[in-house]
Protein backbone atom coordinates (compact mmCIF):
# COMPACT_ATOMS: atom_id res chain seq x y z
CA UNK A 1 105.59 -2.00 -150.04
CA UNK A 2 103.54 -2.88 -147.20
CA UNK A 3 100.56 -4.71 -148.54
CA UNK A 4 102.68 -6.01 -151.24
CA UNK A 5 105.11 -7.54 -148.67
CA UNK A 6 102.26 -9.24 -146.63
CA UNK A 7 100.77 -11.16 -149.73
CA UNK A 8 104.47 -12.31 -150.57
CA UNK A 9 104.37 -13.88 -146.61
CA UNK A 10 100.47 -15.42 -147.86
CA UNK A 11 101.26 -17.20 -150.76
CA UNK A 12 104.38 -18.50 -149.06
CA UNK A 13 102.63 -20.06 -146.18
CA UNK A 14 99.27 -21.13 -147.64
CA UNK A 15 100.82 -24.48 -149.29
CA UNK A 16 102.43 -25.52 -145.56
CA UNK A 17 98.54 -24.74 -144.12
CA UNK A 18 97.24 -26.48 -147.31
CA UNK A 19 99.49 -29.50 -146.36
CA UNK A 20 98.39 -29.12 -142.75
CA UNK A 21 94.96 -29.27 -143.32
CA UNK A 22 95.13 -32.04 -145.40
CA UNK A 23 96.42 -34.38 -143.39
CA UNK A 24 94.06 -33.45 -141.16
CA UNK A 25 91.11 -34.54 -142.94
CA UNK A 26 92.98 -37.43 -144.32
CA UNK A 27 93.17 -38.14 -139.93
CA UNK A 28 89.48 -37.81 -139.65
CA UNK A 29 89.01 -39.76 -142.83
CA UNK A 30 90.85 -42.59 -141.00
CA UNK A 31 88.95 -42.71 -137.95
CA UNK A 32 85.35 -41.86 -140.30
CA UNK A 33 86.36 -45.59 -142.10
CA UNK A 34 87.58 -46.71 -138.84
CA UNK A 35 84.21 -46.18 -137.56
CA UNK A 36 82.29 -47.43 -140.70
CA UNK A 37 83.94 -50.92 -139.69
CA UNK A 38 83.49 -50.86 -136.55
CA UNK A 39 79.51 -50.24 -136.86
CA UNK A 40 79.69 -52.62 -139.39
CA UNK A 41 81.13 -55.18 -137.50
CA UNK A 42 78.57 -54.18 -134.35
CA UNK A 43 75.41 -54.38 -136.37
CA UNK A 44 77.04 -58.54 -137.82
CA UNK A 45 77.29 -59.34 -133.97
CA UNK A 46 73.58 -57.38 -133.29
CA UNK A 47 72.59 -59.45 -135.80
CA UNK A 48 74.68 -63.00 -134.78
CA UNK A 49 73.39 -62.08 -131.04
CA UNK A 50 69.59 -61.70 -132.49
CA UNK A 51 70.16 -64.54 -134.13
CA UNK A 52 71.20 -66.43 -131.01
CA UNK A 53 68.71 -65.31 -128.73
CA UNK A 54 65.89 -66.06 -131.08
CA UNK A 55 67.13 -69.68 -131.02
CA UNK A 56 67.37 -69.73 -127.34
CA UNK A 57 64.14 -68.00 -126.67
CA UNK A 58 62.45 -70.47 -128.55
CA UNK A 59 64.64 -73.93 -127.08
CA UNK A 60 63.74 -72.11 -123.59
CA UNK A 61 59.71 -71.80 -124.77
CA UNK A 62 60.16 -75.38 -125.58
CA UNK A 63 61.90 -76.46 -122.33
CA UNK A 64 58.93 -74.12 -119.88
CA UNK A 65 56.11 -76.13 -121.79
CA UNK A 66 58.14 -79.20 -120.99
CA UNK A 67 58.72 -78.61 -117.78
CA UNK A 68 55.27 -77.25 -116.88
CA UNK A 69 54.14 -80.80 -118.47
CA UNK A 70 56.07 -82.80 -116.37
CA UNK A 71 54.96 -80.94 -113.32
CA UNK A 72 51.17 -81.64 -114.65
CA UNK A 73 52.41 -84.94 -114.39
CA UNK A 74 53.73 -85.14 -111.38
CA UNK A 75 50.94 -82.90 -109.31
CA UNK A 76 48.36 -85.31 -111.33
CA UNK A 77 50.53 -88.57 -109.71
CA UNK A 78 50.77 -86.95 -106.42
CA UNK A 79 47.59 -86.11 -106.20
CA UNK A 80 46.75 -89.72 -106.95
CA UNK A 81 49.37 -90.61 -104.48
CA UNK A 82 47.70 -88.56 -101.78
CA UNK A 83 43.79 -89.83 -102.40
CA UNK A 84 45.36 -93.24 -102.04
CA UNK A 85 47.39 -92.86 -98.74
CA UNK A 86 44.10 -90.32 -97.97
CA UNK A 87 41.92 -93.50 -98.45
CA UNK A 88 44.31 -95.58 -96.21
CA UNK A 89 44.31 -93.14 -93.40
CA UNK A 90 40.76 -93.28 -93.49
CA UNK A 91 41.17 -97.30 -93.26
CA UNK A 92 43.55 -97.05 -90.53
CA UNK A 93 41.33 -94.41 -88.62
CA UNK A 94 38.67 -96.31 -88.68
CA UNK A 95 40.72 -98.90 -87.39
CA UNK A 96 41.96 -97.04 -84.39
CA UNK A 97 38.59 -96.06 -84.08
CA UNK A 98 37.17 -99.21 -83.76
CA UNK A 99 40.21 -100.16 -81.54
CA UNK A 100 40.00 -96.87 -79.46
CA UNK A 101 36.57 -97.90 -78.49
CA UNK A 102 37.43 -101.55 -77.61
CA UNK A 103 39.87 -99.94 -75.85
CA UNK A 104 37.66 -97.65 -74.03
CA UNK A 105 35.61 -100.47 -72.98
CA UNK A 106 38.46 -102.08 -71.51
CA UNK A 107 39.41 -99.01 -69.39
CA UNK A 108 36.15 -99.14 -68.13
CA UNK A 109 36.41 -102.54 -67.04
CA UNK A 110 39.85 -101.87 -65.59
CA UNK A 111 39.17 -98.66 -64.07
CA UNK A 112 36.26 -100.77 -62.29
CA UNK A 113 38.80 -102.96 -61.41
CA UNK A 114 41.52 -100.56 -60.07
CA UNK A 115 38.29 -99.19 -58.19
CA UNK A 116 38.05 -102.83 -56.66
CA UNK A 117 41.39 -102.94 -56.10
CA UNK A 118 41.88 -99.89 -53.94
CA UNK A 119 38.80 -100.47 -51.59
CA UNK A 120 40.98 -104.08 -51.18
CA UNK A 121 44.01 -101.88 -50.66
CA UNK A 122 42.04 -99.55 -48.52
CA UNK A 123 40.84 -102.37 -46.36
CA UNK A 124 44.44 -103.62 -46.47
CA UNK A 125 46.20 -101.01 -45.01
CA UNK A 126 43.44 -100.28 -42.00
CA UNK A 127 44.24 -104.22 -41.05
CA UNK A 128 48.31 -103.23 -41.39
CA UNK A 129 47.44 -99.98 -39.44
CA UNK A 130 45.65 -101.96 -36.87
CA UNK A 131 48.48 -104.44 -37.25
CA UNK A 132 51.23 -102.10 -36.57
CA UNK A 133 49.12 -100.38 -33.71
CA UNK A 134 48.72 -103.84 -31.87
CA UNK A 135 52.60 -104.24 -32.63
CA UNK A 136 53.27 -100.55 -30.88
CA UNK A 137 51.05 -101.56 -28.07
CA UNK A 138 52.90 -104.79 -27.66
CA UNK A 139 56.08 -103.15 -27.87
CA UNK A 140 55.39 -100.63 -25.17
CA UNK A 141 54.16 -103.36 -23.36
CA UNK A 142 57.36 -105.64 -23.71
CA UNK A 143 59.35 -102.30 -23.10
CA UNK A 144 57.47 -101.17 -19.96
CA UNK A 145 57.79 -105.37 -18.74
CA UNK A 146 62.04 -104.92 -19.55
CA UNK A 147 61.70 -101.69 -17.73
CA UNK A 148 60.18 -103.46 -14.70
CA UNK A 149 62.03 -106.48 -14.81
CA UNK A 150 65.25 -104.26 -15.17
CA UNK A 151 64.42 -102.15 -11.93
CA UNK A 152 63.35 -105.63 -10.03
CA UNK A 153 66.97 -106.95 -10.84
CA UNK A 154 68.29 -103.64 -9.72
CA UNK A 155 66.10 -103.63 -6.24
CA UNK A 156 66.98 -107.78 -5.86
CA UNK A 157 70.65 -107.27 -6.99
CA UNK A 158 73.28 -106.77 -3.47
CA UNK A 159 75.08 -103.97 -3.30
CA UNK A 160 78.84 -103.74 -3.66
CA UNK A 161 81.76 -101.74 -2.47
CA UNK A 162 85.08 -101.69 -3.96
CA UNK A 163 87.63 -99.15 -3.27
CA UNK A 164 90.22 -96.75 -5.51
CA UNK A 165 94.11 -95.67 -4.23
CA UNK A 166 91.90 -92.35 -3.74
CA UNK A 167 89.52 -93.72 -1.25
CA UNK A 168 92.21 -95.69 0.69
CA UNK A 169 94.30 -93.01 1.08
CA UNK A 170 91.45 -90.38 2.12
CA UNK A 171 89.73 -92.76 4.31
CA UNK A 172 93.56 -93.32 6.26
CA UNK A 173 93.82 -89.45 6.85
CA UNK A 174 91.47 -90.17 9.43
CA UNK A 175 93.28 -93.65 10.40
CA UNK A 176 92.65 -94.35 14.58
CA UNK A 177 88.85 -93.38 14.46
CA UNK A 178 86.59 -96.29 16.37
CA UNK A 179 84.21 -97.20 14.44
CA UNK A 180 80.90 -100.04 15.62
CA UNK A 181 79.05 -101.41 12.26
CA UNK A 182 75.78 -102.77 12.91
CA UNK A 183 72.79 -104.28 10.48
CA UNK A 184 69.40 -104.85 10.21
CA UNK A 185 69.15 -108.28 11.58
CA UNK A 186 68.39 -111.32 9.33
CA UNK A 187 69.09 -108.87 6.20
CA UNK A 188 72.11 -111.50 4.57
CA UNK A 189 72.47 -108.42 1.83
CA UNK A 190 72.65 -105.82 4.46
CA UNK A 191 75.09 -108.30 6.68
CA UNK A 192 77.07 -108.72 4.15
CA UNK A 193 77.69 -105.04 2.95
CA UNK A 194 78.11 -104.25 6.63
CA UNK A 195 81.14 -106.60 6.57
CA UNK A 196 82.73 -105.63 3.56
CA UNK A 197 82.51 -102.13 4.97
CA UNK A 198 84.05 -103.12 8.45
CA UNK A 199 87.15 -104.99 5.72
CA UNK A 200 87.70 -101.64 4.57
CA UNK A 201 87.97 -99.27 7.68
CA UNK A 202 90.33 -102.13 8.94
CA UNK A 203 92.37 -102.13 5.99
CA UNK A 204 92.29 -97.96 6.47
CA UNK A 205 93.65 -98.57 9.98
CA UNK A 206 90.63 -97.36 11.89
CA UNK A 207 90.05 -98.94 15.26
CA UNK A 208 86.89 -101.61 14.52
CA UNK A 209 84.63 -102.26 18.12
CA UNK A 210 82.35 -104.71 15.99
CA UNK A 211 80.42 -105.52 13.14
CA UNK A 212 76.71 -106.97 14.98
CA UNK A 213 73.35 -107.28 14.19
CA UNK A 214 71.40 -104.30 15.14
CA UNK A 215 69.51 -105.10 18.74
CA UNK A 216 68.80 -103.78 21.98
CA UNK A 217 71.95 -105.10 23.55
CA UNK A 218 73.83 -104.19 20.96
CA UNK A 219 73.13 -100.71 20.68
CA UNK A 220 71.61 -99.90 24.12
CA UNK A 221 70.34 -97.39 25.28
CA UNK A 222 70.09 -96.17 21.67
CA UNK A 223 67.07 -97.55 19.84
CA UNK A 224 67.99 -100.92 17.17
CA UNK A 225 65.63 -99.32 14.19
CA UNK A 226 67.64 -99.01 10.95
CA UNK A 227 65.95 -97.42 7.94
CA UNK A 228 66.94 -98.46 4.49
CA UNK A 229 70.59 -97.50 3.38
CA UNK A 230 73.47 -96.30 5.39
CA UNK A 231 73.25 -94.00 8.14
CA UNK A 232 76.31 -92.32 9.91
CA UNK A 233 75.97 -91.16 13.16
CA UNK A 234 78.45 -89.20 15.32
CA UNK A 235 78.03 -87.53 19.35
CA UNK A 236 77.73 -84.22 20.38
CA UNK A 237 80.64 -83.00 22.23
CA UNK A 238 78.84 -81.71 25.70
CA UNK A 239 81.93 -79.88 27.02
CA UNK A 240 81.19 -77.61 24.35
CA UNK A 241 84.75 -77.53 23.23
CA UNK A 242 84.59 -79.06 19.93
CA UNK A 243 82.04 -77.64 17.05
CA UNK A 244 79.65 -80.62 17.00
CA UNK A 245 79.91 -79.78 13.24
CA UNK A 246 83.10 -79.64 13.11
CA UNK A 247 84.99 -82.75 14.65
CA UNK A 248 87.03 -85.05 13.23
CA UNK A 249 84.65 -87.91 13.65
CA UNK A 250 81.98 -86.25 11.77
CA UNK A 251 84.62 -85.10 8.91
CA UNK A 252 85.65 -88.64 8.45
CA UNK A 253 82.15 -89.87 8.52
CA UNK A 254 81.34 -87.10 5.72
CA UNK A 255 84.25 -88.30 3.68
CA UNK A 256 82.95 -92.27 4.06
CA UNK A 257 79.33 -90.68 3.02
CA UNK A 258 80.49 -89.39 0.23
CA UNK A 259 82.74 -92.31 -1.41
CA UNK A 260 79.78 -94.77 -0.71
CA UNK A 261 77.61 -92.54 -3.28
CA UNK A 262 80.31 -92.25 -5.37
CA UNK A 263 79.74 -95.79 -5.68
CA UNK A 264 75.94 -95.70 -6.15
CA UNK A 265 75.04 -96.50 -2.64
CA UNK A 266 72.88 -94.33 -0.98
CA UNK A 267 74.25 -92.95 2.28
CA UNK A 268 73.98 -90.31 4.47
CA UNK A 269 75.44 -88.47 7.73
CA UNK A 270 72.66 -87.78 10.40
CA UNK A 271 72.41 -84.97 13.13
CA UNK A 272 74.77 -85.77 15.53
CA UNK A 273 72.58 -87.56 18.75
CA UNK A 274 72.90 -87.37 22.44
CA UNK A 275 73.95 -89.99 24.80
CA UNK A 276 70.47 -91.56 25.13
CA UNK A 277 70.96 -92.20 21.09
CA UNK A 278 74.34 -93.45 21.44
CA UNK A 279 75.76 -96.91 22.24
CA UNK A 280 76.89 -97.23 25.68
CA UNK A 281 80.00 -99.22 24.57
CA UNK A 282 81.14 -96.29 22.05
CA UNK A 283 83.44 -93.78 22.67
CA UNK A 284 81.90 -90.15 22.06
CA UNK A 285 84.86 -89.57 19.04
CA UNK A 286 83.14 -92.82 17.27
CA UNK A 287 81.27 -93.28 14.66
CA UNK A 288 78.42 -95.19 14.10
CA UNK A 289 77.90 -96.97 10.75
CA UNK A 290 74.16 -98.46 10.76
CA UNK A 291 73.84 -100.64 7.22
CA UNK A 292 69.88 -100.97 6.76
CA UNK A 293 67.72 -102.69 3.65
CA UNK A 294 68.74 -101.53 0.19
CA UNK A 295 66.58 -98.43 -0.57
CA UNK A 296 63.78 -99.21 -3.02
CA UNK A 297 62.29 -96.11 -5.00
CA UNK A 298 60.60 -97.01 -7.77
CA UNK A 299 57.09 -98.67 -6.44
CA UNK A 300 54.13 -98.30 -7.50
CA UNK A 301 50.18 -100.31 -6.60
CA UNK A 302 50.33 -101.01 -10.21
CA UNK A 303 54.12 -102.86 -10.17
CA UNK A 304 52.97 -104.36 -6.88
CA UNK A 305 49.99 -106.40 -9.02
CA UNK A 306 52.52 -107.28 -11.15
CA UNK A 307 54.74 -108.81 -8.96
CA UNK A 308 52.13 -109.73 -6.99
CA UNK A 309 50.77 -112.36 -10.02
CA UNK A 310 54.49 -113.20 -11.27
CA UNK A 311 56.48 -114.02 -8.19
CA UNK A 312 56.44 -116.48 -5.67
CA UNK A 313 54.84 -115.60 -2.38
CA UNK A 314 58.29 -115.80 -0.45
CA UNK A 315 60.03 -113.19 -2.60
CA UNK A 316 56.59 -111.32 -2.95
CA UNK A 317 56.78 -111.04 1.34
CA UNK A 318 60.69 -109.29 1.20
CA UNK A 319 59.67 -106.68 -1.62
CA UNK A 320 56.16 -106.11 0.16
CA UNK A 321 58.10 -105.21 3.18
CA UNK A 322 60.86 -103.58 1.40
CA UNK A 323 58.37 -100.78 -0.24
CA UNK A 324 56.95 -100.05 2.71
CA UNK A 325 60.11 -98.90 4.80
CA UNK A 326 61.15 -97.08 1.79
CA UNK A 327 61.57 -93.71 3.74
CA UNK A 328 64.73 -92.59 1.65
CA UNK A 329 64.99 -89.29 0.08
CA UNK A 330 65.74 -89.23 -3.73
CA UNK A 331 68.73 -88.92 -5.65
CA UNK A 332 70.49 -85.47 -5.12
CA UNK A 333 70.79 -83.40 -7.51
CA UNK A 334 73.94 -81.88 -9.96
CA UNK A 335 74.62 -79.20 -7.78
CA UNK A 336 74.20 -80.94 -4.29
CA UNK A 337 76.31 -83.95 -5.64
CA UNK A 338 78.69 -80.80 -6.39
CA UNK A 339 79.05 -78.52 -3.53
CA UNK A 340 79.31 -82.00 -1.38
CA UNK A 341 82.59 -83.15 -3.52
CA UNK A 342 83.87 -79.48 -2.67
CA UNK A 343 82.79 -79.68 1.06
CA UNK A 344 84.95 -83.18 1.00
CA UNK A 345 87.92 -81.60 -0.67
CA UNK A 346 88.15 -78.99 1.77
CA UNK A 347 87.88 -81.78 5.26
CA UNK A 348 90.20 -83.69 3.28
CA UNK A 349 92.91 -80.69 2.42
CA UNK A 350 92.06 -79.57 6.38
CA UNK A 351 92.85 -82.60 7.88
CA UNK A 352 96.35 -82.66 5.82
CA UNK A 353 97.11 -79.57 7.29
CA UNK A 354 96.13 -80.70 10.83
CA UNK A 355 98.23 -83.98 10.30
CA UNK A 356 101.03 -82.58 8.85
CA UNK A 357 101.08 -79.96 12.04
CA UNK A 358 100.91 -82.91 14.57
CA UNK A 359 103.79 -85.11 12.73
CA UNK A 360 106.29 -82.38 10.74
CA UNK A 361 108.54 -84.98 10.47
CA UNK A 362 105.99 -87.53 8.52
């Protein structure tokens, strides 16, 4: 039953698996004819492509020979070009050849030239140098004659004297002081300065004795001798009672001293003398206010030559004698011209104090 039962199942199934298996190869048959077409169809297009390249290759062949012709043709005209512009470079450097060395003969007659030239130059500029030296030298000289003719204006020009609201009022502090003003006699510069001077103490309300030329009589027993500028002279106070340093007399004679070189006129206070130096007709609180030459300090034997051949004999005789009295110190220095200013500031604060004492009620 068994083996008989398992061929029934066979023969019932083998037609389905004959069916199956034959559309299977009918499948495969498909795609076998699908194939045959297609490799047909591939080896037409090898073919067409073959075919196509063949024709190209050769129309490329064609075009290379062509084209390597024309370049023949071309390298063959350049060529030709360039053995023609070749020839007409060499035309053109022998040319410039030709004109470099007609050049080169004109540098060398130029650079002779130029050489010519500069030795002129050369020459030249030693006659400007020795031009421009001779115009130094001149100009020193013309500065060194200004210089000189400057300074002989200065030591021929009078001095003045002006006054400030400072001055007036410092020189009244010491208002009451007699005062005797004398000159070096038939000085009209010295005169006059003397006066001006004597218009001023007035004005301050000092007590003027006299404005004279300096003599014997005028100044006996004293001596008349004035040296150049203005000397102040006060008296030593014999009684001992009064610092002959420190009396108003001298103070006001310092303060005068110092607004005089405030005003460029050289001045000075001397030692106070004794009475066989001092004026009989002065009082021994005086001053005395001696107005000598204007001090000269600039002469030299060399500026004397020079005036000597430019000025007339008259004014030649005045500065002659003018050099030689000039016994006057120089200018004083920063710090001099400084601690006196000081110095004056303190008489004149001092002499406030002493005046306001005296007179409260002024």
């Amino acid at each position: 039953m068994s083996s008989g039962g398992a061929r029934a199942m066979d023969i019932q199934t083998l037609p389905s698996e004959i069916a199956r298996l034959s559309r299977t190869a009918e499948f495969w048959n498909t795609w076998r004819v699908v194939l045959a077409a297609l490799t047909a169809l591939v080896a037409v297009g090898l073919f067409v492509v073959q075919h196509i390249q063949l024709r190209r290759s050769r129309q490329l062949a064609a075009l290379q020979a062509e084209l390597s012709q024309a370049k023949d043709r071309r390298l063959q005209d350049a060529l030709s070009e360039r053995d023609v512009k070749i020839a007409d470079a060499n035309a053109v450097a022998a040319k410039a050849n030709r004109s470099a060395a007609d050049a080169h003969e004109r540098t060398m007659i130029l650079d002779g030239q130029v050489a010519e030239a500069k030795l002129a130059l050369a020459a030249q500029q030693e006659r400007a140098a020795n031009a421009e030296a001779s115009a130094a030298d001149a100009i020193i000289k013309a500065t060194e004659a200004e210089a000189n003719r400057l300074k002989l204006e200065a030591a021929l020009m009078p001095r003045s004297l002006g006054t400030t609201y400072i001055h007036d009022e410092e020189r009244k502090l010491f208002a009451g002081t007699s005062v005797l003003v004398v000159y070096t006699p038939d000085d009209a510069e010295a005169e006059s300065l003397a006066r001006v001077m004597a218009k001023l103490l007035t004005d301050s309300q000092w007590k003027l004795i006299a404005v004279d030329p300096s003599t014997m009589q005028s100044v006996a027993p004293a001596h008349p001798h004035i040296m150049p500028g203005v000397s102040l002279r006060t008296k030593i106070d014999l009684t001992g009672r009064i610092s002959p340093f420190d009396n108003p007399a001298r103070n006001a004679a310092r303060v005068l001293v110092e607004q005089l070189i405030e005003q460029h006129i050289r001045a000075r206070v001397e030692a106070p003398t004794t009475g066989q130096e001092w004026p009989s007709r002065l009082p021994p609180d005086a001053v005395l206010i001696s107005v000598g030459p204007k001090p000269q300090d600039f002469w030299t034997q060399k500026q004397m030559e020079i005036l000597e051949r430019t000025l007339p004999g008259g004014i030649q005789e005045r500065l002659r004698r003018l050099a030689a009295d000039d016994q006057w110190s120089k200018d004083l220095n920063e710090k001099e011209l400084e601690r006196n200013r000081l110095e004056r500031l303190q008489i004149i604060h001092e002499r406030r104090r002493v005046l306001e004492q005296h007179n409260p009620h002024q």
